[in-house]
N, C-alpha and C. Protein backbone atom coordinates (compact mmCIF):
# COMPACT_ATOMS: atom_id res chain seq x y z
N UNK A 1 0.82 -1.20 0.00
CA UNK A 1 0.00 0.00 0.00
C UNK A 1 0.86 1.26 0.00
N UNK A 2 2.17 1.51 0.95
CA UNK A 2 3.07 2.52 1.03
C UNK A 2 3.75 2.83 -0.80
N UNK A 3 3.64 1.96 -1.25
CA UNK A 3 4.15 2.09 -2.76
C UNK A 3 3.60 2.78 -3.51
N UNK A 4 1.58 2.54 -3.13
CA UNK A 4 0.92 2.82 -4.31
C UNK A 4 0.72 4.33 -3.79
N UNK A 5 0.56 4.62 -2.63
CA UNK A 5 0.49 6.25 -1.94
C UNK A 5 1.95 6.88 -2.15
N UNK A 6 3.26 6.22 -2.52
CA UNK A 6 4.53 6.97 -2.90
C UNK A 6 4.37 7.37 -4.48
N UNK A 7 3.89 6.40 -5.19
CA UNK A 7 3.23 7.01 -6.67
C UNK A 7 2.53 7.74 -7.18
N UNK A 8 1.41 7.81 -6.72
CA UNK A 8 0.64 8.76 -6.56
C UNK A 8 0.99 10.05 -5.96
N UNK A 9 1.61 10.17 -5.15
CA UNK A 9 2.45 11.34 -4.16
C UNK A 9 3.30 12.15 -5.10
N UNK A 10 3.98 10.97 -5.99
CA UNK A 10 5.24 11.00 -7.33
C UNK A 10 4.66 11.76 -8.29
N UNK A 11 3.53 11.44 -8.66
CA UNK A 11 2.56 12.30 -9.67
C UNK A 11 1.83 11.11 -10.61
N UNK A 12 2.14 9.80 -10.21
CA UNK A 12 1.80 9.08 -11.27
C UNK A 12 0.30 9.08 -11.03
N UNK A 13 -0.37 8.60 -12.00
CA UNK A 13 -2.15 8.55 -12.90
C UNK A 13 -2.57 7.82 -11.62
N UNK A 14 -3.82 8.00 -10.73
CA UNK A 14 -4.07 6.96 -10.03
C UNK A 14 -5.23 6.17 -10.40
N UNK A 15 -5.52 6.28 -12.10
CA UNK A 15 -6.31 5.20 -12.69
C UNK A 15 -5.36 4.04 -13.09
N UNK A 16 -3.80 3.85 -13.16
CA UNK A 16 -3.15 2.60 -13.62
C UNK A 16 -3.97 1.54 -13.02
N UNK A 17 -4.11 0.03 -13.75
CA UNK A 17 -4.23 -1.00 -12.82
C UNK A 17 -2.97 -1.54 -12.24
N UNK A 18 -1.66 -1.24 -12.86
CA UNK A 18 -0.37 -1.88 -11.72
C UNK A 18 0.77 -1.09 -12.04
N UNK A 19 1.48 -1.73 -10.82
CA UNK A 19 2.56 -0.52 -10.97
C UNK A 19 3.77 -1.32 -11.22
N UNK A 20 4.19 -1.56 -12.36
CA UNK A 20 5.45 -2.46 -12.52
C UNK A 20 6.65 -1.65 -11.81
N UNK A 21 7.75 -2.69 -11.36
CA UNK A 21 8.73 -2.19 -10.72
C UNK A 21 10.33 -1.77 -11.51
N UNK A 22 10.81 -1.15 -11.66
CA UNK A 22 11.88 -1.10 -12.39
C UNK A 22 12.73 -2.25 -11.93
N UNK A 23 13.59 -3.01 -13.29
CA UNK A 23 14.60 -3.64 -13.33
C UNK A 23 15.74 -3.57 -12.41
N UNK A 24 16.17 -1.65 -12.49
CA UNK A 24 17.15 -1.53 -12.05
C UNK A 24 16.92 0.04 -11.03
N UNK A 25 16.34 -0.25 -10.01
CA UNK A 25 15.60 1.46 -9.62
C UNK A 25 17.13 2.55 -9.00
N UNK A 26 18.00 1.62 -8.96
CA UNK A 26 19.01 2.77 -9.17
C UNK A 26 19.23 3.46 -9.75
N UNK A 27 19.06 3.06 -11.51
CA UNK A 27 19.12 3.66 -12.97
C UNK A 27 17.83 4.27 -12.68
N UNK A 28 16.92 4.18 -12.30
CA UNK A 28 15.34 4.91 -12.51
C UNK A 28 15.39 5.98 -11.57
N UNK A 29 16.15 6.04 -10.26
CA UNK A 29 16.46 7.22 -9.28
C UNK A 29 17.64 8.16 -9.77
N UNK A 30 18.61 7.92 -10.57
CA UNK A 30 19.62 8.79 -11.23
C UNK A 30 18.74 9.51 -12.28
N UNK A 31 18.28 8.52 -12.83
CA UNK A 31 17.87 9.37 -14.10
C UNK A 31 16.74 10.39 -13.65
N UNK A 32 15.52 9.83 -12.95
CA UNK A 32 14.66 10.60 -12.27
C UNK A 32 15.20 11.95 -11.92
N UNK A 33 16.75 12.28 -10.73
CA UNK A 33 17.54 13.28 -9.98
C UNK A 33 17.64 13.64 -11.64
N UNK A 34 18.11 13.13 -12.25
CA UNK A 34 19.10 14.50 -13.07
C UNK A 34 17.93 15.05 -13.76
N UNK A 35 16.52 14.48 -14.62
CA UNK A 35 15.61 14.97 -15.08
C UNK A 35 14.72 15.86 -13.98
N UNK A 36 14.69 15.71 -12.59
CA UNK A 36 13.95 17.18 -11.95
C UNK A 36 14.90 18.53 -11.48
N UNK A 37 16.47 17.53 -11.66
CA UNK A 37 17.39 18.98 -11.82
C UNK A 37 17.31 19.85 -13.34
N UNK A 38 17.31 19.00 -14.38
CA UNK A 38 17.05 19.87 -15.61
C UNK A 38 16.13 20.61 -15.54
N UNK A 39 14.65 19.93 -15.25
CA UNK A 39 13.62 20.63 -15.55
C UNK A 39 12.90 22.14 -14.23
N UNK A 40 14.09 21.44 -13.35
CA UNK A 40 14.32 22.74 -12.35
C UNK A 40 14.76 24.09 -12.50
N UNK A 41 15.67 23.86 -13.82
CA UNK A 41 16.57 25.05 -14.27
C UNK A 41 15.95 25.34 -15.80
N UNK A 42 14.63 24.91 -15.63
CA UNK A 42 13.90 25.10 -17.46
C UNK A 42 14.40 24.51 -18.12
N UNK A 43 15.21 24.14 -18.45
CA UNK A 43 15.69 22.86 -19.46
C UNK A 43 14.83 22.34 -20.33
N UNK A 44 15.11 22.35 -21.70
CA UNK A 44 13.72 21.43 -22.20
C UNK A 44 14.56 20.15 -22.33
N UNK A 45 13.75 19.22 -22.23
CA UNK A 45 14.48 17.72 -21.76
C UNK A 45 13.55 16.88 -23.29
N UNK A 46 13.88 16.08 -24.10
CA UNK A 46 13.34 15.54 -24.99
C UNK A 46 13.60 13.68 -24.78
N UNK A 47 13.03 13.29 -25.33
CA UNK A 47 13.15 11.35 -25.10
C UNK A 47 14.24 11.24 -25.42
N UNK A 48 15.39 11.45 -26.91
CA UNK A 48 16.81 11.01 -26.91
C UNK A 48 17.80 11.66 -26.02
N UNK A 49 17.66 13.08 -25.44
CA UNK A 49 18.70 13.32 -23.88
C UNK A 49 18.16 12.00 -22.87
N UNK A 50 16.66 11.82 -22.61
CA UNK A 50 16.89 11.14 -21.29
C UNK A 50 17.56 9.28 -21.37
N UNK A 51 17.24 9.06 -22.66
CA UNK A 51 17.63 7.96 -23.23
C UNK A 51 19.49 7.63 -23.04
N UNK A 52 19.75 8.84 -23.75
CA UNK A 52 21.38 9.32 -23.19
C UNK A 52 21.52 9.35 -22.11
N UNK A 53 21.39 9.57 -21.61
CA UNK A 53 21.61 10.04 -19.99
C UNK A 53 21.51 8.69 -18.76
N UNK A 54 20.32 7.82 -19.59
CA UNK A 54 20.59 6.38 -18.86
C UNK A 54 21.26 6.08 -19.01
N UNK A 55 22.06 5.96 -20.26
CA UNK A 55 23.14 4.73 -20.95
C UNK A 55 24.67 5.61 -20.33
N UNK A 56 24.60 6.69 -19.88
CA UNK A 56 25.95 7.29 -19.23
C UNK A 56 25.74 7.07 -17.81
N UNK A 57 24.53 6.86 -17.05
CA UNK A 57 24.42 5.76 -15.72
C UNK A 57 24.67 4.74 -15.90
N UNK A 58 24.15 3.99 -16.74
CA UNK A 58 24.65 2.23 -17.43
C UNK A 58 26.51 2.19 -17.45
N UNK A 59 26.86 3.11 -17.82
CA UNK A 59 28.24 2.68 -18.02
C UNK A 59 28.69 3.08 -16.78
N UNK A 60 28.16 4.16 -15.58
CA UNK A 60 29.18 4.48 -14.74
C UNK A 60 29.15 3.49 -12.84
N UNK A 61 27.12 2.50 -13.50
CA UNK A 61 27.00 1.68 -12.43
C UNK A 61 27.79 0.45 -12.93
N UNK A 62 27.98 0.43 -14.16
CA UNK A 62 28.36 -1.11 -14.80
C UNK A 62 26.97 -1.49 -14.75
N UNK A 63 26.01 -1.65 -15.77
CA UNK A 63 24.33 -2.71 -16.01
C UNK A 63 24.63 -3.43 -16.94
N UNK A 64 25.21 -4.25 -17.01
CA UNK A 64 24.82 -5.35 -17.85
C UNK A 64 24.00 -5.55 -18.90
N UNK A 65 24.01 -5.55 -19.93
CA UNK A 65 22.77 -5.63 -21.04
C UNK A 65 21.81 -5.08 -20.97
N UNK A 66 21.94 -3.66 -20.71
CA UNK A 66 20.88 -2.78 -20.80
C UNK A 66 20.84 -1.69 -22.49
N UNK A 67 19.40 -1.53 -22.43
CA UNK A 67 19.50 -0.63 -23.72
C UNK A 67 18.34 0.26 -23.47
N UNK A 68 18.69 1.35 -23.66
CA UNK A 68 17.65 2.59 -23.22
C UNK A 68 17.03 2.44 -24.78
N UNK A 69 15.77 1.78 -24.54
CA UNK A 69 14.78 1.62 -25.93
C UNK A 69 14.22 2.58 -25.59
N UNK A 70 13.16 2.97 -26.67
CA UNK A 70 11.28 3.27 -26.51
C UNK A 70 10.95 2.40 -25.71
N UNK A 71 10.49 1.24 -25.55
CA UNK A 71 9.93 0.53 -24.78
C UNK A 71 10.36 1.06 -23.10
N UNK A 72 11.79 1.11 -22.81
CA UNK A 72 12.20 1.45 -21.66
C UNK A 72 11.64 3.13 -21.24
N UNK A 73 11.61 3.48 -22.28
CA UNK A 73 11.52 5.44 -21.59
C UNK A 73 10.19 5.09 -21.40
N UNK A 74 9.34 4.51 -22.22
CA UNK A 74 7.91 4.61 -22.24
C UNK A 74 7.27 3.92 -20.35
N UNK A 75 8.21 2.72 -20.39
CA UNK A 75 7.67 2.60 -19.08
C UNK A 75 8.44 3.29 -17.72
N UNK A 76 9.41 4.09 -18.06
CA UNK A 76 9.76 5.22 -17.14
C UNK A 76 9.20 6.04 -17.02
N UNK A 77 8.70 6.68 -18.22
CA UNK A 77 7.33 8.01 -18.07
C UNK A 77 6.42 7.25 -17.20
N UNK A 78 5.64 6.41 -17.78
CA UNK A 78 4.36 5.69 -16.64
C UNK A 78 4.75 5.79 -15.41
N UNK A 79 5.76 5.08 -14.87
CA UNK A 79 6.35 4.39 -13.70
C UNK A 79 6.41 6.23 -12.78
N UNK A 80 7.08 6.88 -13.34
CA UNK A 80 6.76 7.98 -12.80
C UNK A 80 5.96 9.61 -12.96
N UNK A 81 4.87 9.41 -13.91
CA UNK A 81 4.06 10.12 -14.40
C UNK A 81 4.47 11.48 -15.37
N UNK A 82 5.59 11.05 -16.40
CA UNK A 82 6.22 11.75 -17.26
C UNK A 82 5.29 12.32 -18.42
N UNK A 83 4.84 13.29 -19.21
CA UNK A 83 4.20 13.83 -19.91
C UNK A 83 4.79 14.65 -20.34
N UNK A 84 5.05 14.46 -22.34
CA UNK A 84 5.60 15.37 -23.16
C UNK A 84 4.70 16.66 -23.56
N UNK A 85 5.02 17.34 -23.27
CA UNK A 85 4.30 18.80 -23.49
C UNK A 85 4.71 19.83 -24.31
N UNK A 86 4.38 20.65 -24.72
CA UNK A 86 4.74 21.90 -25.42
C UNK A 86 5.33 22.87 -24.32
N UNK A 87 6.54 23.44 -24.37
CA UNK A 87 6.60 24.47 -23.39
C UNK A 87 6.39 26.04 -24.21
N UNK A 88 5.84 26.34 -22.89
CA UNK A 88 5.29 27.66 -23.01
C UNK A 88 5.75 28.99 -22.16
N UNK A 89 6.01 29.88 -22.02
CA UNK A 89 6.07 30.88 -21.95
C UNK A 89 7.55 31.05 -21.91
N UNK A 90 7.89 32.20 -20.53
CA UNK A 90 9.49 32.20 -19.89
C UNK A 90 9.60 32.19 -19.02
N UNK A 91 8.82 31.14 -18.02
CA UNK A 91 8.96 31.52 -16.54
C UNK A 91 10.60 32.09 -16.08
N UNK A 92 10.46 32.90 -15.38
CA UNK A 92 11.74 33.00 -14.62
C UNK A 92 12.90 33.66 -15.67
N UNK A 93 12.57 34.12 -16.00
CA UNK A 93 13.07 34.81 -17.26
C UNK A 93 13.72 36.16 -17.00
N UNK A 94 12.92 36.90 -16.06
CA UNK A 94 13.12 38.31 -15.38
C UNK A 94 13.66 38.25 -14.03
N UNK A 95 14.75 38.83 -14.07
CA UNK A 95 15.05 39.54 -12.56
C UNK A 95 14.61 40.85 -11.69
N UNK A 96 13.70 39.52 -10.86
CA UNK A 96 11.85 39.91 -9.72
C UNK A 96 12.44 41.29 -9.02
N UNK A 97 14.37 40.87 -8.24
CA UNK A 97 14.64 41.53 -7.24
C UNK A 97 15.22 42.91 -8.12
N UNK A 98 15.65 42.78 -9.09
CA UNK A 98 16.35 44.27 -9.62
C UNK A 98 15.24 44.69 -9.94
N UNK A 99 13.90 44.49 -10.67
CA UNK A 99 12.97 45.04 -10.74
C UNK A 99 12.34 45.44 -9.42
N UNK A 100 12.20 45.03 -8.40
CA UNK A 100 11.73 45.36 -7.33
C UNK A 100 12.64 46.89 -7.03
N UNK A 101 13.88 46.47 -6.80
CA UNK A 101 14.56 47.61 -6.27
C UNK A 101 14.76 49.29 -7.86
N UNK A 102 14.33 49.13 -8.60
CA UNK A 102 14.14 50.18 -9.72
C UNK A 102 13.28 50.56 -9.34
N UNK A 103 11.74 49.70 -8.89
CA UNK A 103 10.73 50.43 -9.04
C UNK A 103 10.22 51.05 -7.82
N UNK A 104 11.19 50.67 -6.32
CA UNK A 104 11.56 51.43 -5.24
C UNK A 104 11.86 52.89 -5.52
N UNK A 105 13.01 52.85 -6.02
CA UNK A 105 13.79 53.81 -6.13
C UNK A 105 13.68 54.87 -7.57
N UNK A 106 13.22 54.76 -8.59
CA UNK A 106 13.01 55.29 -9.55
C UNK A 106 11.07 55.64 -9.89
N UNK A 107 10.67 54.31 -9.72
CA UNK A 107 9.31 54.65 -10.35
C UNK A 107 8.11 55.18 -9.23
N UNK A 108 8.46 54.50 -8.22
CA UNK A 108 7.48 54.82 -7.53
C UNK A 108 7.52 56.52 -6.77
N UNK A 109 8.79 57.17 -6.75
CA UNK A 109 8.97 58.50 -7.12
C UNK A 109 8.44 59.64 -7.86
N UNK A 110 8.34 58.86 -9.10
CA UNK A 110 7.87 59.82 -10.54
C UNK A 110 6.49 59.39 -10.16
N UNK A 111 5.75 58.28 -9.90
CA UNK A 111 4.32 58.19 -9.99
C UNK A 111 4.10 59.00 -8.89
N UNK A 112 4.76 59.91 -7.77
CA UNK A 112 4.09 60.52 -6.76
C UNK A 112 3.86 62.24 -7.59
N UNK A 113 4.52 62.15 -8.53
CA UNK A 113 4.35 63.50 -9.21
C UNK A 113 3.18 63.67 -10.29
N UNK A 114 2.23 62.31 -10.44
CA UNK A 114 1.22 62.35 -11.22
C UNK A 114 0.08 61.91 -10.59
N UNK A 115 -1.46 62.59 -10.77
CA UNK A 115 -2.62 61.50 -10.41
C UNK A 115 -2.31 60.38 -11.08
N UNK A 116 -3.04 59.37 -10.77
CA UNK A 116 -2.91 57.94 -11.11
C UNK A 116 -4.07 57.89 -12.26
N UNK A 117 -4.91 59.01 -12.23
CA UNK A 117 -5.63 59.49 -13.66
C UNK A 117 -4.66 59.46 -15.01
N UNK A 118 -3.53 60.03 -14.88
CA UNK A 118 -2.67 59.99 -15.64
C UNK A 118 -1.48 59.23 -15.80
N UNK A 119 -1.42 58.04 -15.37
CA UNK A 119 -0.30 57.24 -15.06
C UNK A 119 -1.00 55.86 -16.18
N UNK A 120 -0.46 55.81 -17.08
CA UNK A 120 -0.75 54.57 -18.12
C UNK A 120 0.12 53.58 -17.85
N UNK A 121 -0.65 52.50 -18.68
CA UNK A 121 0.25 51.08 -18.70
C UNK A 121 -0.25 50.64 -20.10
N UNK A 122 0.56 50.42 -20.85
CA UNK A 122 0.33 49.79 -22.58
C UNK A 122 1.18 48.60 -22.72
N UNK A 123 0.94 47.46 -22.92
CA UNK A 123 1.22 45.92 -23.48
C UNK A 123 0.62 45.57 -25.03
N UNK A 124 1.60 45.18 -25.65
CA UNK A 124 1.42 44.68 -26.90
C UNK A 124 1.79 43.19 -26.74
N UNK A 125 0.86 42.58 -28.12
CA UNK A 125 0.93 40.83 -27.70
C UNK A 125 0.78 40.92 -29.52
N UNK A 126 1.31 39.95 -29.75
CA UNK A 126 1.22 39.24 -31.14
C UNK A 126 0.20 37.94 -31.50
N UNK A 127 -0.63 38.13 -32.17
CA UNK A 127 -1.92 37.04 -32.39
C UNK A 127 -1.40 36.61 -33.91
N UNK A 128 -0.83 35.42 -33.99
CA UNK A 128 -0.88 34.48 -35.44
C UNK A 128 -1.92 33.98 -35.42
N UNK A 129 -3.10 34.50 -36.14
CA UNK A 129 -4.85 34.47 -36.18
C UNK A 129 -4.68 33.01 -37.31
N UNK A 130 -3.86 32.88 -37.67
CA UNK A 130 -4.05 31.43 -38.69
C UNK A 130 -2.90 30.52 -38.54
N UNK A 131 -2.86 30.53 -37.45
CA UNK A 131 -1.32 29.54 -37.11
C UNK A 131 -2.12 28.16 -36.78
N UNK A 132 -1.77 27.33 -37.29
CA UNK A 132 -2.02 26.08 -36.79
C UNK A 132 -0.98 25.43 -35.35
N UNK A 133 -1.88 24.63 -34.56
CA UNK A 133 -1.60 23.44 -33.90
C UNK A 133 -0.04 23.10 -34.01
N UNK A 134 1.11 23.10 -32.95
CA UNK A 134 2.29 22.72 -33.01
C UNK A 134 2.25 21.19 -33.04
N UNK A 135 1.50 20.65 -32.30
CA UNK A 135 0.93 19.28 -31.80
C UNK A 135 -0.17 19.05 -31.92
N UNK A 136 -0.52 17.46 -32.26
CA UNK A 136 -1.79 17.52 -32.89
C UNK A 136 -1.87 15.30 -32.54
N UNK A 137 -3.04 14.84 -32.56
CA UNK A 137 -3.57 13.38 -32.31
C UNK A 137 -3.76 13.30 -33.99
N UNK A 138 -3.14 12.03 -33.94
CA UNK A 138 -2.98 11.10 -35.83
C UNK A 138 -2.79 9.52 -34.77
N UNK A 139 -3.18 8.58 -36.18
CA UNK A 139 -3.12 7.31 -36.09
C UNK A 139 -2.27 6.81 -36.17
N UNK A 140 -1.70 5.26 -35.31
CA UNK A 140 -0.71 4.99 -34.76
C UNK A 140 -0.31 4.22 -36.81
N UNK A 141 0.98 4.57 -36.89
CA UNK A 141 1.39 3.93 -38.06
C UNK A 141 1.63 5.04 -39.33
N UNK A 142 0.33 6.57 -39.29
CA UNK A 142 0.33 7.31 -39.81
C UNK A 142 1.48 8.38 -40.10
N UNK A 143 1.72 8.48 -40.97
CA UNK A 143 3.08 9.96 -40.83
C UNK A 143 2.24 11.29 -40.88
N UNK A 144 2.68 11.82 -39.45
CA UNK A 144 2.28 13.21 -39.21
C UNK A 144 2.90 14.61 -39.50
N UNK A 145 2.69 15.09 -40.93
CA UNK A 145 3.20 16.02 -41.51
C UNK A 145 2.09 17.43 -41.20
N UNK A 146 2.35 18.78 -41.04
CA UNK A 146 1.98 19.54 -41.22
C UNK A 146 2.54 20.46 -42.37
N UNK A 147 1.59 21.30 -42.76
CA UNK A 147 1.56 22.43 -43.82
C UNK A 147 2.29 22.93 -43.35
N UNK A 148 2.93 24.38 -44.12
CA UNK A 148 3.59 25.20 -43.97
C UNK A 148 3.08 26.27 -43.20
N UNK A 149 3.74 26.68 -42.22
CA UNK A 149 3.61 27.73 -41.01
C UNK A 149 3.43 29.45 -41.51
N UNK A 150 1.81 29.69 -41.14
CA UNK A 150 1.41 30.75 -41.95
C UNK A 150 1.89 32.12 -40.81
N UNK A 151 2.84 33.37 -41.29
CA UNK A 151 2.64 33.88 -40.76
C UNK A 151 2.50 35.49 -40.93
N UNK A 152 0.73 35.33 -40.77
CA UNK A 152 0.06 36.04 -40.97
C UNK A 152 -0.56 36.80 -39.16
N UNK A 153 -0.09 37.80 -38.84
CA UNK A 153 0.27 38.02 -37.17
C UNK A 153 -0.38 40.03 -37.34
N UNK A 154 -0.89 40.10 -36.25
CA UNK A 154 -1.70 41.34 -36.26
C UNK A 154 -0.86 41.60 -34.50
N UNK A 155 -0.88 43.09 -34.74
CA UNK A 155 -0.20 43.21 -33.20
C UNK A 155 -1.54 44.28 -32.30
N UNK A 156 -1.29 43.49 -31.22
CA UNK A 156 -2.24 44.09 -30.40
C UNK A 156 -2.04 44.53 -29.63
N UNK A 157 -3.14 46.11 -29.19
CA UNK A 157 -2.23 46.68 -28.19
C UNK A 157 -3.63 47.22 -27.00
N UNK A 158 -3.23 46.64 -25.95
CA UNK A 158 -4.07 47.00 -24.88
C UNK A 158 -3.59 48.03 -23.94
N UNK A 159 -4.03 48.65 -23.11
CA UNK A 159 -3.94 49.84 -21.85
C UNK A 159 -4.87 50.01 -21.33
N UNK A 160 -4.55 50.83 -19.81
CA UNK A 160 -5.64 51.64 -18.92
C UNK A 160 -4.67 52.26 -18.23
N UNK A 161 -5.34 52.95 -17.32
CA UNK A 161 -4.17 53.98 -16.29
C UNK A 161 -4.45 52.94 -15.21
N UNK A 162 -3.83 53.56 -14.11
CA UNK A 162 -3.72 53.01 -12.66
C UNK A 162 -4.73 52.74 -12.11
N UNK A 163 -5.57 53.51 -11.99
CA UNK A 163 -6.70 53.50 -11.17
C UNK A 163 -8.17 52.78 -11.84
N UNK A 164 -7.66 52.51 -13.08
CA UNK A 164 -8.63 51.80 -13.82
C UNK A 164 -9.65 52.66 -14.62
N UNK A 165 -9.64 53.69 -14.43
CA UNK A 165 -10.65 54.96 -14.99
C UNK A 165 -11.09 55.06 -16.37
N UNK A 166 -9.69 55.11 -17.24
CA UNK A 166 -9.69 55.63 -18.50
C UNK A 166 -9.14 54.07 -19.35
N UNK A 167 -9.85 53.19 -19.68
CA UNK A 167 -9.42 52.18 -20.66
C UNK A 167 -9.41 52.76 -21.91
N UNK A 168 -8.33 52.35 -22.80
CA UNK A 168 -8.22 52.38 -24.30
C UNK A 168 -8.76 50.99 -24.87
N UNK A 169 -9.14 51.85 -26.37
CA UNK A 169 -10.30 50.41 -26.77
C UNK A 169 -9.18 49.68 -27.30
N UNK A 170 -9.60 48.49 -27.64
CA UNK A 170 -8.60 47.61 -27.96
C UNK A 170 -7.73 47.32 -29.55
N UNK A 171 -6.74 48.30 -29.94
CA UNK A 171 -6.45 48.17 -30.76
C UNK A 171 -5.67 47.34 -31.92
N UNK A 172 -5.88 46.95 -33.09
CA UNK A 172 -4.56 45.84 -33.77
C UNK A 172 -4.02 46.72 -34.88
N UNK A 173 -3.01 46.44 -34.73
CA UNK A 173 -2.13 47.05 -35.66
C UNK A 173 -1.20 45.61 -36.45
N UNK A 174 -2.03 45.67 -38.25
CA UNK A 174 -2.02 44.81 -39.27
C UNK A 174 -1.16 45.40 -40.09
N UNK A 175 -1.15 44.60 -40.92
CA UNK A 175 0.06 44.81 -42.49
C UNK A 175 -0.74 45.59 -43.02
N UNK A 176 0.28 46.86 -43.77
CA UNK A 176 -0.17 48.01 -44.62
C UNK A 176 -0.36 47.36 -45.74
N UNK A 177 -1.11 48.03 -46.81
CA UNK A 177 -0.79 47.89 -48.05
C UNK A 177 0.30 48.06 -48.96
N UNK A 178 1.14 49.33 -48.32
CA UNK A 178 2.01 49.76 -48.35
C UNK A 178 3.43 49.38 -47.36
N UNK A 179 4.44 48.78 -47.37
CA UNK A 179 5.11 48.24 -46.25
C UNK A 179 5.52 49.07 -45.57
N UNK A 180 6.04 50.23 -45.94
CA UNK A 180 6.66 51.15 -44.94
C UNK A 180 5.68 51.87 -44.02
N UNK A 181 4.73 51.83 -44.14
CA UNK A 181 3.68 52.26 -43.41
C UNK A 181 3.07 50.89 -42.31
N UNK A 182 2.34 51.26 -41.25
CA UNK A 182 1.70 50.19 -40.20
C UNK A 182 0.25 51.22 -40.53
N UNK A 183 -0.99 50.12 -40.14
CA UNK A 183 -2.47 50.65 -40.61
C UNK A 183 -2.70 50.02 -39.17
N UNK A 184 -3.48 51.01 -38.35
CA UNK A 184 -4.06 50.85 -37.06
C UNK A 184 -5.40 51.17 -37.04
N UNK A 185 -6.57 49.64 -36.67
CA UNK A 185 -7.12 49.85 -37.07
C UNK A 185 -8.29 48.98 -35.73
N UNK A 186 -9.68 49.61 -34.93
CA UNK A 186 -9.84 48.97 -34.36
C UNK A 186 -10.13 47.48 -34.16
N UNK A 187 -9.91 46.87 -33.47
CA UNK A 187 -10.17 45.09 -33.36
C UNK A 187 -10.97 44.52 -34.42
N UNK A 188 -12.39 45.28 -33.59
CA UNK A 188 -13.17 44.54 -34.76
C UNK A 188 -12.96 44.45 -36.46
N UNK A 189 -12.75 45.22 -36.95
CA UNK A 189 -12.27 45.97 -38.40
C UNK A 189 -11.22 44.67 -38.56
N UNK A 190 -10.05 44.93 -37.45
CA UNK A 190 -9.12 44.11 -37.89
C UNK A 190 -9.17 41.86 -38.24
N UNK A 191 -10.20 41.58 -37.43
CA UNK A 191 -10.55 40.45 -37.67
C UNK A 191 -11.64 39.96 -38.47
N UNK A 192 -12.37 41.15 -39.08
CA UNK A 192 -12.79 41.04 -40.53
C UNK A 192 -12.27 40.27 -41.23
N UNK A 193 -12.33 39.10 -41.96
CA UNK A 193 -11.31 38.56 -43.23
C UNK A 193 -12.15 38.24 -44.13
């Protein structure tokens, strides 16, 4: 019972019906350590690094006739609730504390010299309105090809002030007709096609 509550604890599915045991759970605890140190430090980790990475434990425990297959990663993901994903954003990307201490010392200064009527904030985001699916479900045996990557991208730009008072409507700014020029034009207008 302590096994099936350490798996579950681990992250594994608690619909499995069993929990096979690794061959060699020394090789399954190295590899495990070095894959939550990678993915500690963002790392993107793919099936042929972790595959590697056994077979350089294999040589440094001495294992005997081991071979880091598919078959083997596949029941290492299970065994400890591994899931290939798309990564997304940048966590941790920004430094929290130098920003903290700027906006001590610099910003929160200058905002005492304005109502907060007048104190804006503007973010722009990029929408690929016809981008397809990076990842996608096909049939086992099938070759999964995608089309060519359309990029057709409208930039969007949102704001309000501080206090929430004065919102700006929501604007996109699309391809000119003309290239040297940008055509700003509101949302709706812009997702017209």
């Amino acid at each position: 019972m302590d096994a099936i509550e350490t798996a579950i604890k681990a992250g594994v599915s608690s619909k499995r019906m069993k929990l096979t045991q690794s061959h060699d759970p020394k090789l399954d605890e190295g590899v495990l350590m070095w894959l939550k140190q990678a993915r500690g430090q963002n790392l993107p980790v793919g099936s042929d690094l972790i595959k590697e990475k056994a077979m350089k434990l294999v040589e440094l425990v001495h294992i005997p006739d081991f071979m880091a297959s598919d078959s083997w990663l596949d029941n290492f993901k299970k065994r400890h609730g591994i899931t290939f994903k798309t990564v997304q954003g940048e966590d941790g990307a920004g430094n929290s504390q130098s920003f903290r201490e700027r906006q001590q010392q610099v910003l929160l200064p200058l905002f005492g010299q304005f109502s907060l009527d007048d104190v804006f904030n503007l973010n722009e985001s990029g929408l690929f309105w016809q981008l397809l699916l990076e990842r996608t479900m096909t049939f086992r045996g099938k070759r999964c090809t995608g089309g060519k990557k359309s990029i057709q991208r409208i930039t969007l730009l949102v704001g309000t002030n501080m206090n929430d008072s004065k919102k700006f409507p929501l604007l996109a700014i699309g391809n000119s007709r003309t290239p040297c020029e940008k055509e700003i034009v509101p949302i709706k207008k812009a997702l017209q096609v």
